[in-house]
Protein backbone atom coordinates (compact mmCIF):
# COMPACT_ATOMS: atom_id res chain seq x y z
CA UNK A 1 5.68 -12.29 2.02
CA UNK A 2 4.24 -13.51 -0.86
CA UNK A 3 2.78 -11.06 -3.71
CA UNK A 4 -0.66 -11.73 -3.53
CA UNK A 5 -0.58 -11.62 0.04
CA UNK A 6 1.09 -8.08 -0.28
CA UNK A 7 -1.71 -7.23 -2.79
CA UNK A 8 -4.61 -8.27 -0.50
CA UNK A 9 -3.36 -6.30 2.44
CA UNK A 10 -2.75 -2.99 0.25
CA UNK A 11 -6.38 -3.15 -0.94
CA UNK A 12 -7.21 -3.48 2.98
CA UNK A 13 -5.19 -0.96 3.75
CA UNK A 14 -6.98 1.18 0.99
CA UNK A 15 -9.85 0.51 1.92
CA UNK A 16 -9.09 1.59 5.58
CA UNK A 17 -7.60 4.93 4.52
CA UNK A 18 -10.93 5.35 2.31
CA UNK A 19 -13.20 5.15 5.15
CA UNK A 20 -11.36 7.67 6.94
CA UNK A 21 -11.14 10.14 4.42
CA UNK A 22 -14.66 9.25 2.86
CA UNK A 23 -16.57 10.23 6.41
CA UNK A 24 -16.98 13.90 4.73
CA UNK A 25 -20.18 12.24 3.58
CA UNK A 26 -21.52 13.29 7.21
CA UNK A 27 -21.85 16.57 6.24
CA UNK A 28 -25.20 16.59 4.69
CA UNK A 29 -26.16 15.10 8.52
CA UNK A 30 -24.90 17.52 10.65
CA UNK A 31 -24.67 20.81 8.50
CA UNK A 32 -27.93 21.51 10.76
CA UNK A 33 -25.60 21.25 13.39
CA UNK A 34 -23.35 23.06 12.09
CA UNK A 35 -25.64 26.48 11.26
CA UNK A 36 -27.54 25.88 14.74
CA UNK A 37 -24.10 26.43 16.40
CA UNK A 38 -22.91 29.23 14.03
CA UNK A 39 -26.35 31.02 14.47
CA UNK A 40 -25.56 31.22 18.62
CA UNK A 41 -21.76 32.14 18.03
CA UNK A 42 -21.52 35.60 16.01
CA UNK A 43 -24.13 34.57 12.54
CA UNK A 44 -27.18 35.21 13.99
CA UNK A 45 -29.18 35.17 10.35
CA UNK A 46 -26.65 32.82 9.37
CA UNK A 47 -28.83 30.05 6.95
CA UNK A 48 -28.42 26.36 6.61
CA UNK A 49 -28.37 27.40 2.47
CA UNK A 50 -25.43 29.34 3.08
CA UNK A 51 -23.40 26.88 5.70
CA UNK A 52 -23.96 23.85 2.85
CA UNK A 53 -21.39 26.28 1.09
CA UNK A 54 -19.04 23.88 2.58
CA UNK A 55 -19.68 20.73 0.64
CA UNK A 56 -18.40 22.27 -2.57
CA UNK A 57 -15.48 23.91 -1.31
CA UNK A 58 -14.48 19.90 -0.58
CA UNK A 59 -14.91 18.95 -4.13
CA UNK A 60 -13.00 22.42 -5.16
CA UNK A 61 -10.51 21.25 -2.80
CA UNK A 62 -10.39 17.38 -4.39
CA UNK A 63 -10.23 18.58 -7.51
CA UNK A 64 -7.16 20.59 -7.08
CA UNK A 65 -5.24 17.77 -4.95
CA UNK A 66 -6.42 14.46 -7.09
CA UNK A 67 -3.85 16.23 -9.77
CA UNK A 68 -0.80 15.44 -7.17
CA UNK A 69 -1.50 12.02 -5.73
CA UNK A 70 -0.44 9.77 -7.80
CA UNK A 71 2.20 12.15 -9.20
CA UNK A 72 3.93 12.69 -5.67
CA UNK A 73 3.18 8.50 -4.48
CA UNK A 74 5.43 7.05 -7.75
CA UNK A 75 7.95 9.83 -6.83
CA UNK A 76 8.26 9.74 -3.58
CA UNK A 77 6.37 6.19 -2.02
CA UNK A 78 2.89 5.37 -1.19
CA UNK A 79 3.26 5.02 2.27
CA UNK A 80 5.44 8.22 3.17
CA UNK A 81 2.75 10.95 1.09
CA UNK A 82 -0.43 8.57 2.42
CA UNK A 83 0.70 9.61 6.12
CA UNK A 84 1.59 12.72 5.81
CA UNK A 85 -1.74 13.37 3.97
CA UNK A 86 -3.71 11.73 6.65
CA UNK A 87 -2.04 13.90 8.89
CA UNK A 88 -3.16 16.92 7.51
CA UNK A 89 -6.20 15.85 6.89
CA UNK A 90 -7.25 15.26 10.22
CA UNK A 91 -5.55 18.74 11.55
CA UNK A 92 -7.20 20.34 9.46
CA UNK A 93 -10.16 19.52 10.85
CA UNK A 94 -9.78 19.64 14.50
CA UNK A 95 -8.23 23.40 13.50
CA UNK A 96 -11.58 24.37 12.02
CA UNK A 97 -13.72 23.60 15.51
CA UNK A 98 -11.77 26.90 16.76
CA UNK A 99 -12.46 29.43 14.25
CA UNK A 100 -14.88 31.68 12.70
CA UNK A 101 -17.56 30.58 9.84
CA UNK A 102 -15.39 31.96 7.07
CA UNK A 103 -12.32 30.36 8.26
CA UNK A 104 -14.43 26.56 9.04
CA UNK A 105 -15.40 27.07 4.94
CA UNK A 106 -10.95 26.52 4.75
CA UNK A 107 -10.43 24.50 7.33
CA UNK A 108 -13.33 22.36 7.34
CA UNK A 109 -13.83 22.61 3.42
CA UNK A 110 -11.11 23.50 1.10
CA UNK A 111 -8.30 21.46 2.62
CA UNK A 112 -9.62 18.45 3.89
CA UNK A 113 -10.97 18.25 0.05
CA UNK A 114 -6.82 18.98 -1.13
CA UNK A 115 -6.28 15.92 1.11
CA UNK A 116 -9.12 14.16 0.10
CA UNK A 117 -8.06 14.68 -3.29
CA UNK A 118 -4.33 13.19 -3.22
CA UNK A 119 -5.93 10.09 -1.37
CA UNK A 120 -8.47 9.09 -3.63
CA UNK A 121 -6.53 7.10 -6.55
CA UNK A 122 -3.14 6.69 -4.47
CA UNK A 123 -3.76 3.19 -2.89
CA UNK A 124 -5.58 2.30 -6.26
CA UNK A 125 -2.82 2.78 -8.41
CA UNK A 126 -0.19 0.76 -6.11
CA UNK A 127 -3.11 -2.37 -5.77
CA UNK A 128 -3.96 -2.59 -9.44
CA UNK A 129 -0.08 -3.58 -10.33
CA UNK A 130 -1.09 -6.55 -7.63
CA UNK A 131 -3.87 -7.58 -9.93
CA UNK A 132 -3.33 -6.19 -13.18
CA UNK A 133 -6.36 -8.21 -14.92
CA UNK A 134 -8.98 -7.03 -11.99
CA UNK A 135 -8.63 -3.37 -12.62
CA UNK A 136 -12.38 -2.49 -11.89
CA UNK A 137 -12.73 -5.45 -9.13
CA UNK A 138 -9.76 -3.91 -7.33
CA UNK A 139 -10.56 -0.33 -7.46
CA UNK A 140 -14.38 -1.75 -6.64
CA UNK A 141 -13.13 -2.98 -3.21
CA UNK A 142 -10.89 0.10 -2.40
CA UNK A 143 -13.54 2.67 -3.32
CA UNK A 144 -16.04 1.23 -1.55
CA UNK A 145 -14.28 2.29 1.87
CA UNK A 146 -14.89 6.32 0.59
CA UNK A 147 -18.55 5.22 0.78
CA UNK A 148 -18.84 3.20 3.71
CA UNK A 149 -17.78 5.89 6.02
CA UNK A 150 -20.95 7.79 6.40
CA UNK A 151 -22.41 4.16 7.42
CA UNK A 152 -19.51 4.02 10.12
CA UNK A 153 -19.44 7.39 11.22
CA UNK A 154 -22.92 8.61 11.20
CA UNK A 155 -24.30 6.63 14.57
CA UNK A 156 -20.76 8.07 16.42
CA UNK A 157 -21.46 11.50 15.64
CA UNK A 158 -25.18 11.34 16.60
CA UNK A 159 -24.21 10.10 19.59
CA UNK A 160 -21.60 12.75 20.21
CA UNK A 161 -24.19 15.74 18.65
CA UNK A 162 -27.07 14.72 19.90
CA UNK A 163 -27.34 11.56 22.16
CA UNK A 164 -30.69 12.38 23.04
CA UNK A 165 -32.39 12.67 19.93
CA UNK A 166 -33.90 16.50 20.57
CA UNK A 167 -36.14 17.98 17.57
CA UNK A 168 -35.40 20.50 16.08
CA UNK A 169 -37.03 24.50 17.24
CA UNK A 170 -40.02 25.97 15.30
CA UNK A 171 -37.10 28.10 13.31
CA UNK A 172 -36.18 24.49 11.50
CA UNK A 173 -32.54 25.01 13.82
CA UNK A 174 -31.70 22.95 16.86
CA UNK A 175 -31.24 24.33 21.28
CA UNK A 176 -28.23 25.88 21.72
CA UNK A 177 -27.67 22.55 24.02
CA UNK A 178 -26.71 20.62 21.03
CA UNK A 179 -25.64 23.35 18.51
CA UNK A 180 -22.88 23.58 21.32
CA UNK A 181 -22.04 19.89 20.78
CA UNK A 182 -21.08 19.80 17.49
CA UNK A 183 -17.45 21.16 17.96
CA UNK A 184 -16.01 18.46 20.31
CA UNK A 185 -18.18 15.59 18.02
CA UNK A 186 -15.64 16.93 15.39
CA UNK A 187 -12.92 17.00 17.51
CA UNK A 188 -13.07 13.30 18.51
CA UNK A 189 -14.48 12.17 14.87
CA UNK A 190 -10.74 14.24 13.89
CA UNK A 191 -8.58 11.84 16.12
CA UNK A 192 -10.63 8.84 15.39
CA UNK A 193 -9.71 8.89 11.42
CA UNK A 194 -6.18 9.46 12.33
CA UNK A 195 -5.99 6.32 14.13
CA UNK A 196 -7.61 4.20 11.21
CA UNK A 197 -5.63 6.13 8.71
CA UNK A 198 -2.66 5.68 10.22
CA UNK A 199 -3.44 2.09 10.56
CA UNK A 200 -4.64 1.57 6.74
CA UNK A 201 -1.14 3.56 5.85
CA UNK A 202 1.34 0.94 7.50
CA UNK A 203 -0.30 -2.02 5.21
CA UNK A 204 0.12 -0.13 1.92
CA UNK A 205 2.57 -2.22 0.30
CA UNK A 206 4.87 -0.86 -2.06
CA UNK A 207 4.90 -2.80 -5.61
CA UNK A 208 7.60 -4.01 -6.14
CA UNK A 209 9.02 -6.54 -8.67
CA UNK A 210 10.35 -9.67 -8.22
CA UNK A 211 14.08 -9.52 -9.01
CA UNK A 212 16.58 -12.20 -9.64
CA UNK A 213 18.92 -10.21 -11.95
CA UNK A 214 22.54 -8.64 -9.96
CA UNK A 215 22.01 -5.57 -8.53
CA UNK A 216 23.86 -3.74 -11.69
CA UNK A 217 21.87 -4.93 -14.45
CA UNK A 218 18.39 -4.73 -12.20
CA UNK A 219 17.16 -1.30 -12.71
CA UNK A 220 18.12 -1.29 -16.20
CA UNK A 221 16.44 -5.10 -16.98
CA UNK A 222 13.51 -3.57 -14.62
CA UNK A 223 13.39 -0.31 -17.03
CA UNK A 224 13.27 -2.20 -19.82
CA UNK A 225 10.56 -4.99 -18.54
CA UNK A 226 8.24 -2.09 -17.29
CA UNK A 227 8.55 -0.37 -20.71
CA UNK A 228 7.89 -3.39 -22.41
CA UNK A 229 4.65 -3.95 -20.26
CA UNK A 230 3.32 -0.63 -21.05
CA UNK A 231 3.74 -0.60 -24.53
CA UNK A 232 1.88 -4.48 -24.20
CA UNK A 233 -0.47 -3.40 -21.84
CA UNK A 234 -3.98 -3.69 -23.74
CA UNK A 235 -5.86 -0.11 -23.82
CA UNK A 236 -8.11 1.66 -26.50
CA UNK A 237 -5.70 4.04 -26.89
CA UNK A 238 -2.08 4.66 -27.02
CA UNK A 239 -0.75 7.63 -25.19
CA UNK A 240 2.97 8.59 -24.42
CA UNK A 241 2.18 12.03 -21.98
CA UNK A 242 -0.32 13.62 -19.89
CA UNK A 243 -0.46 16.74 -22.64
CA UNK A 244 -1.82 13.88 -25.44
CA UNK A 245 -4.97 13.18 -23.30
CA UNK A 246 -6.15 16.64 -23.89
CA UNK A 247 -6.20 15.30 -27.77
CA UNK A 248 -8.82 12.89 -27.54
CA UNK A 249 -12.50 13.24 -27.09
CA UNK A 250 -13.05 10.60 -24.70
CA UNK A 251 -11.60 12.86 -22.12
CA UNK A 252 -13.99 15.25 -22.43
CA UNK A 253 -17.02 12.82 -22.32
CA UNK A 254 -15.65 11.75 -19.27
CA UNK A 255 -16.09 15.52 -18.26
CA UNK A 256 -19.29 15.82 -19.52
CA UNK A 257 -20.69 12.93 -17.63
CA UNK A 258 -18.88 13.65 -14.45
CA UNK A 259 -20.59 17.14 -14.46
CA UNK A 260 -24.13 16.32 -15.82
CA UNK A 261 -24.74 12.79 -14.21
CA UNK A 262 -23.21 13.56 -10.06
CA UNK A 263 -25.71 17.31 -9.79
CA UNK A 264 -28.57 15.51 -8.72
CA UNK A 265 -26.46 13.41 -6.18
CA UNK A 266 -24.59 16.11 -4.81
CA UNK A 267 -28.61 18.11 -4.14
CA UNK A 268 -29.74 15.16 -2.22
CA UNK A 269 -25.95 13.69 -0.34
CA UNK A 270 -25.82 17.00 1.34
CA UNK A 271 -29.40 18.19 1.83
CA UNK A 272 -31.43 15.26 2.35
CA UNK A 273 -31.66 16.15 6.13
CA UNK A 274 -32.21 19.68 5.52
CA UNK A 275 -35.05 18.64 2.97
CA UNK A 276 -36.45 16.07 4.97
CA UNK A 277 -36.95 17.39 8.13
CA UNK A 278 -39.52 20.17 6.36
CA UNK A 279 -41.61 16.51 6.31
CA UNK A 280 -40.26 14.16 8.77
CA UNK A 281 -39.78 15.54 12.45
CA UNK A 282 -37.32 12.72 13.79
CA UNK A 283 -33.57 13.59 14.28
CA UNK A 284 -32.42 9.84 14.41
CA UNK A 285 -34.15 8.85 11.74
CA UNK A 286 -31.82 11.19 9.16
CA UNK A 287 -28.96 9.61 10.81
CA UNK A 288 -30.34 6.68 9.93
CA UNK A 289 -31.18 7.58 6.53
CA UNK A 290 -27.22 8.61 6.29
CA UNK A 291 -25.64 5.63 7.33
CA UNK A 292 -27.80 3.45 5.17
CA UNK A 293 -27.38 5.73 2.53
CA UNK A 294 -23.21 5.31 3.31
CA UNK A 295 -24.04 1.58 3.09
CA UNK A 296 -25.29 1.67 -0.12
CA UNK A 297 -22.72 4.37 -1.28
CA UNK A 298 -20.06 1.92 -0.43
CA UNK A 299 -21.41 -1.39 -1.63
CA UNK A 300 -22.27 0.63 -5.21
CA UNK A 301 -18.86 1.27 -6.08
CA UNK A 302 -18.14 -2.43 -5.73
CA UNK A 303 -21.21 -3.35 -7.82
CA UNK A 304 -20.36 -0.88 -11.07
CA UNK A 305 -16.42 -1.55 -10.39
CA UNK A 306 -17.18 -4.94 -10.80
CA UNK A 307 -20.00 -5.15 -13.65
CA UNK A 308 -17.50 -3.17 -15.30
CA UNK A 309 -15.51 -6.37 -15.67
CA UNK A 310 -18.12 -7.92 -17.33
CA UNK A 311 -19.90 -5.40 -19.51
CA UNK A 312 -18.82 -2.06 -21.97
CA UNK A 313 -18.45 1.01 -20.08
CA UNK A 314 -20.82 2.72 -22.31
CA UNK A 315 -23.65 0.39 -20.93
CA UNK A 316 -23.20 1.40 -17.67
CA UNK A 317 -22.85 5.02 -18.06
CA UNK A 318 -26.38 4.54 -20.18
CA UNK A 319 -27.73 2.74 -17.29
CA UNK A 320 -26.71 5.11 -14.89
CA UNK A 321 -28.40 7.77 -17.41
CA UNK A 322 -31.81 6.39 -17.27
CA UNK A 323 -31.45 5.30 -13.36
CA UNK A 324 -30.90 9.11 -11.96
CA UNK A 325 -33.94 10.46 -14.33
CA UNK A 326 -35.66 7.99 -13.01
CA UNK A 327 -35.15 8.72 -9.33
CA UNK A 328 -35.04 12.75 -10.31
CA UNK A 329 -38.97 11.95 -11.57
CA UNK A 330 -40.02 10.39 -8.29
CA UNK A 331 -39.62 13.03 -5.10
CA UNK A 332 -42.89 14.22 -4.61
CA UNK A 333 -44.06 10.79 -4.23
CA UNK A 334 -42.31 10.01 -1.37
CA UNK A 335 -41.12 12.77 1.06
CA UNK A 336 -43.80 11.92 3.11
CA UNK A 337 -43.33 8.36 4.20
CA UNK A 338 -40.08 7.53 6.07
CA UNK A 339 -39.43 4.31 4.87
CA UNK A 340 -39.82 5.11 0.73
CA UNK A 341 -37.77 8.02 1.69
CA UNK A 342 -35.12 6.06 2.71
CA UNK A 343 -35.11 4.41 0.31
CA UNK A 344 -35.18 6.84 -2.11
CA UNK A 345 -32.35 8.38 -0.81
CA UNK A 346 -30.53 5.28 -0.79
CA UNK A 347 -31.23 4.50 -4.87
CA UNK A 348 -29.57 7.90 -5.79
CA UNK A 349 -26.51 7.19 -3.17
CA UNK A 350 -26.53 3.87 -5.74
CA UNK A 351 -26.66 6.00 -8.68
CA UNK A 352 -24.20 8.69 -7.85
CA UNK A 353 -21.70 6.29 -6.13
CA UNK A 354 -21.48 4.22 -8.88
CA UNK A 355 -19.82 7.08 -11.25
CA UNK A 356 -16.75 7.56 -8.91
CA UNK A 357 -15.53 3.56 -10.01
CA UNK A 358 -17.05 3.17 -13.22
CA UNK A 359 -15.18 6.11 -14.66
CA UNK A 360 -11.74 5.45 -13.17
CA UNK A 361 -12.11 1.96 -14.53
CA UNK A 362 -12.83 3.34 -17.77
CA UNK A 363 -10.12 5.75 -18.25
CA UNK A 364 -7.80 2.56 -17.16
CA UNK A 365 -9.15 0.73 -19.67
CA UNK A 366 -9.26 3.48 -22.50
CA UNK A 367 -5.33 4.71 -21.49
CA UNK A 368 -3.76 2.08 -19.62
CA UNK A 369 -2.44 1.89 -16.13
CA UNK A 370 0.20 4.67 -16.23
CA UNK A 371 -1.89 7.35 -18.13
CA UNK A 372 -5.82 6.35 -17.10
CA UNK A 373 -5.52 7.76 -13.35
CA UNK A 374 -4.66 11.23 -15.16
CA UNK A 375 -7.77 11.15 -17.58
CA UNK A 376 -9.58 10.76 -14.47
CA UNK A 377 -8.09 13.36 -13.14
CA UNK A 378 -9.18 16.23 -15.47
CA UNK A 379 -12.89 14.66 -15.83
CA UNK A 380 -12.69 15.03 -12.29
CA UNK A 381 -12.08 19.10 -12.43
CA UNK A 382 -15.58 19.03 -13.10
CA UNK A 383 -16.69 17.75 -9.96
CA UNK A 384 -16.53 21.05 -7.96
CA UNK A 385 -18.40 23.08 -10.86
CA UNK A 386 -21.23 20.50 -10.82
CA UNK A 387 -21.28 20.59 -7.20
CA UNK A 388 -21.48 24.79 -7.01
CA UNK A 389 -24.42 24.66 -9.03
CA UNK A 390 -26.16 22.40 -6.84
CA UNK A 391 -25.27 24.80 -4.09
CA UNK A 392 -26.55 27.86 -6.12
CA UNK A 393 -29.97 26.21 -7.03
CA UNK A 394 -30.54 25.37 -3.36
CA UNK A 395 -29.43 29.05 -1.78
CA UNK A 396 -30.95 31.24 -4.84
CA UNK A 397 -34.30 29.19 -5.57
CA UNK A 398 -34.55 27.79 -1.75
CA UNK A 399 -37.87 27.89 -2.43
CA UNK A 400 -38.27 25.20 -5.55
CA UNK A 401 -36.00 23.99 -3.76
CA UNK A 402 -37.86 22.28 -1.07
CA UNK A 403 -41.37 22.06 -3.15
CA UNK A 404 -39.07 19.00 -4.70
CA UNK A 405 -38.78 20.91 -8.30
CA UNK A 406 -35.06 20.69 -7.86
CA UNK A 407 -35.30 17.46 -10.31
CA UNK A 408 -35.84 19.73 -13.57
CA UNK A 409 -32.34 20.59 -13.58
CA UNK A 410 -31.20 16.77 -13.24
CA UNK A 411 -33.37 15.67 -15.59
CA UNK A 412 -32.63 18.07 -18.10
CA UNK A 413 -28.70 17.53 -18.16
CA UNK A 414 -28.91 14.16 -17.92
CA UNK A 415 -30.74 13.89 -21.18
CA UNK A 416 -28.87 16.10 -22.47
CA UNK A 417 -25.70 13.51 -21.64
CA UNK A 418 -27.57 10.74 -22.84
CA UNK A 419 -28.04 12.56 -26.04
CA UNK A 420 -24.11 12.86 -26.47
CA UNK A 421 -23.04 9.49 -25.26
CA UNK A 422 -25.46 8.71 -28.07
CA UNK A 423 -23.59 11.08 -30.59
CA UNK A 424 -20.48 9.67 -29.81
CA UNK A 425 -21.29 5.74 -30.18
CA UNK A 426 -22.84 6.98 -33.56
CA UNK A 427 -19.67 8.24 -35.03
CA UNK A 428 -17.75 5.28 -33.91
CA UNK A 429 -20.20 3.08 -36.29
C-alpha cells in the first residue's frame, strides 16, 4: 500500500475514532434527562445546576489523560493503546447507567474524559508524519470528527430519550416516562461508539519509513535520518525535552488563552438547553439546536486548522478574541426567537471549536512535531479550571445566570487576553 494511501486512511480512521469519543458533546442535551431521572431515583431536590457538575469532571478527566497519549502510542503503537482506550471508554459508560449520582459523576465524567484525553492528539500525531507540510490541514480533518458527533448522535438519542417529543413539567424537569429512558439511550449510544471506534482503530496506520537499507544498518540509518529531520524540521523554537517548554513564555500564552477564550463556550455547549427552554417550550427543537451546533463544531475545526495554513497564528487567536465578545454582547437579543437562537448558539460552537485546532497547530509550528503535542498538552491543563468556573457561575449565581448576564465574565477575560496577546507581540517588535 502506498504511503499516501496509508496516510488518507489514518486521517479516516481518526476521524472515525473522533466522532466516537467527541459524542460527550450530548451532554448539554440530555443533562435534563439526566436530573429528571436522578430526581425519581433517590435525589429528589437534586438540580439540573448541580447534575451539569458532570461536564467538567470530563475536561478534569482530559486533562489528566491528554498527558499519556501520545507518550504511551510512540511506545507502545497507535493501534494497540487506540483500542484498548476505546474500550474503556465505552465501559465506562454503560457502567455508569447502573449506579448512584455520585458514582455517574466517575463513571460518566471523570473517566470517559481520561479516555477522551489519550485519544485526542493520538491519531494526529501518527497522520501528520503522512503529510508533514499540512500540519493544520491534517489535524483540521481529524478534529473535526470530535465535533461532528453531537450532529451524529443527537437525533439517535432523542429518539431513544424521548421519541415522542413530551414537554417538559411546570418544575422545568421532564415525566418520569422519559426520565426512565435515559439509561438504556446510554446504554445503546455505549455499544454504538464501540463499533465505530473499533472500526476507525483497524485503519490507523502505523508510520512507518520506507526502508531499503539491510536489516543491520536500518535502525541505526533510521536513527540517524529521524534525528536529522528533527533537528531540520522548521519551528520557532528549538527544544530538546519536555522540561525546556516550561522555559518559554509561549507556553503559558497558550494557557492563558485556552482558559480565558473556551469559558464562554463551555456556559453555552452544556447549558444551552437548560437556558433555552426557560424561553422556548419545544424538546426537539434543542436537539436540533445540538446537532447543528455539532455541525458547526466540526466543520470549525477544519476552517481555523486550515486558515492556519495560510495566515499567523496570532491573527486568528485575535480574531477569535473579538468574535466571542462579540457573541458574549448579543444574548438578550435573541433568546426569544428560535431561529436567531440557533444560530447564535451555532456562532459560539464556531468560536469555541475553533481553539481546539488552532492551538495544536500552533504549538506544532512553534516546537516542532516531536515536542508541539506536549505544549499542547500543558495549555490544555487549563481546560478543566476554565470549565469549573463556568460550572460555579451557573450553580452559585443561577439566577444571572439565566437573566443572560453570564456574558460579563466572558467579556471581561477575553479582553483581558486580548490585552496580553497584545503585550506579547509588543515585546517581540
Amino acid at each position: 500500500m502506498k504511503q499516501q494511501t496509508k496516510g488518507y486512511l489514518c486521517i479516516l480512521g481518526g476521524f472515525l475514532t473522533h466522532l466516537m469519543v467527541g459524542a460527550f458533546y450530548l451532554w448539554g442535551n440530555i443533562s435534563l434527562n439526566v436530573t429528571s431521572y436522578y430526581r425519581y431515583h433517590g435525589y429528589d431536590d437534586i438540580k439540573s445546576s448541580t447534575v451539569s457538575l458532570v461536564f467538567p469532571t470530563i475536561y478534569f478527566g482530559i486533562a489528566f489523560g491528554s498527558y499519556m497519549g501520545v507518550s504511551f502510542a510512540r511506545k507502545y503503537g497507535y493501534r494497540k493503546v487506540s483500542l484498548i482506550n476505546l474500550f474503556f471508554y465505552c465501559g465506562s459508560q454503560f457502567i455508569a447507567t447502573y449506579v448512584n449520582f455520585y458514582w455517574f459523576v466517575l463513571f460518566m465524567g471523570f473517566l470517559p474524559g481520561v479516555f477522551i484525553g489519550v485519544e485526542y492528539l493520538l491519531p494526529v500525531d501518527n497522520a501528520i508524519n503522512y503529510f508533514p507540510n499540512k500540519k493544520g490541514l491534517v489535524s483540521g480533518l481529524i478534529l473535526c470528527g470530535f465535533g461532528f458527533g453531537a450532529l451524529i448522535f443527537n437525533p439517535v438519542i432523542q429518539q431513544l430519550a424521548n421519541p415522542d417529543n413530551i414537554s417538559l413539567q411546570p418544575d422545568g424537569y421532564y415525566p418520569i416516562e422519559v426520565a426512565d429512558k435515559i439509561p438504556s439511550a446510554l446504554r445503546y449510544m455505549s455499544l454504538i461508539y464501540l463499533v465505530g471506534g473499533v472500526i476507525g482503530v483497524f485503519m490507523l496506520v502505523p508510520y512507518k519509513k520506507q526502508e531499503i537499507m539491510e536489516p543491520k544498518v536500518q535502525d541505526t540509518e533510521y536513527r540517524l535520518s529521524e534525528n536529522e529531520e528533527n533537528k531540520n524540521e522548521k519551528c520557532e523554537f528549538k527544544v530538546s525535552s519536555i522540561r525546556e517548554l516550561f522555559n518559554y513564555a509561549e507556553v503559558y500564552y497558550s494557557c492563558v488563552h485556552l482558559f480565558c477564550l473556551t469559558g464562554f463556550g463551555f456556559m453555552v455547549v452544556s447549558q444551552y438547553k437548560s437556558f433555552g427552554t426557560k424561553h422556548i417550550s419545544d424538546d426537539k427543537f434543542f436537539s436540533l439546536v445540538g446537532s447543528i451546533g455539532g455541525l458547526v463544531n466540526g466543520l470549525s475545526r477544519f476552517l481555523w486548522s486550515f486558515l492556519l495554513d495560510f495566515f499567523n497564528g496570532q491573527i486568528l487567536i485575535l480574531a477569535n478574541i473579538i468574535l466571542v465578545i462579540l457573541i458574549s454582547l448579543t444574548i438578550n437579543m435573541i433568546v426569544d426567537e428560535k431561529l436567531l437562537y440557533l444560530t447564535w448558539v451555532s456562532l459560539v460552537y464556531l468560536q469555541y471549536g475553533g481553539l481546539f485546532t488552532l492551538l495544536p497547530g500552533i504549538c506544532t509550528e512553534q516546537f516542532g512535531k516531536k515536542f508541539g503535542p506536549y505544549a499542547f498538552n500543558i495549555s490544555y491543563s487549563m481546560l478543566p479550571f476554565s470549565n469549573l468556573l463556568q460550572f460555579c457561575l451557573v450553580k452559585y449565581m443561577n439566577e444571572q445566570f439565566y437573566k443572560g448576564n453570564k456574558w460579563i465574565l466572558s467579556n471581561n477575560a477575553d479582553i483581558h487576553n486580548n490585552q496580553i496577546l497584545f503585550e506579547k507581540e509588543e515585546r517581540r517588535r
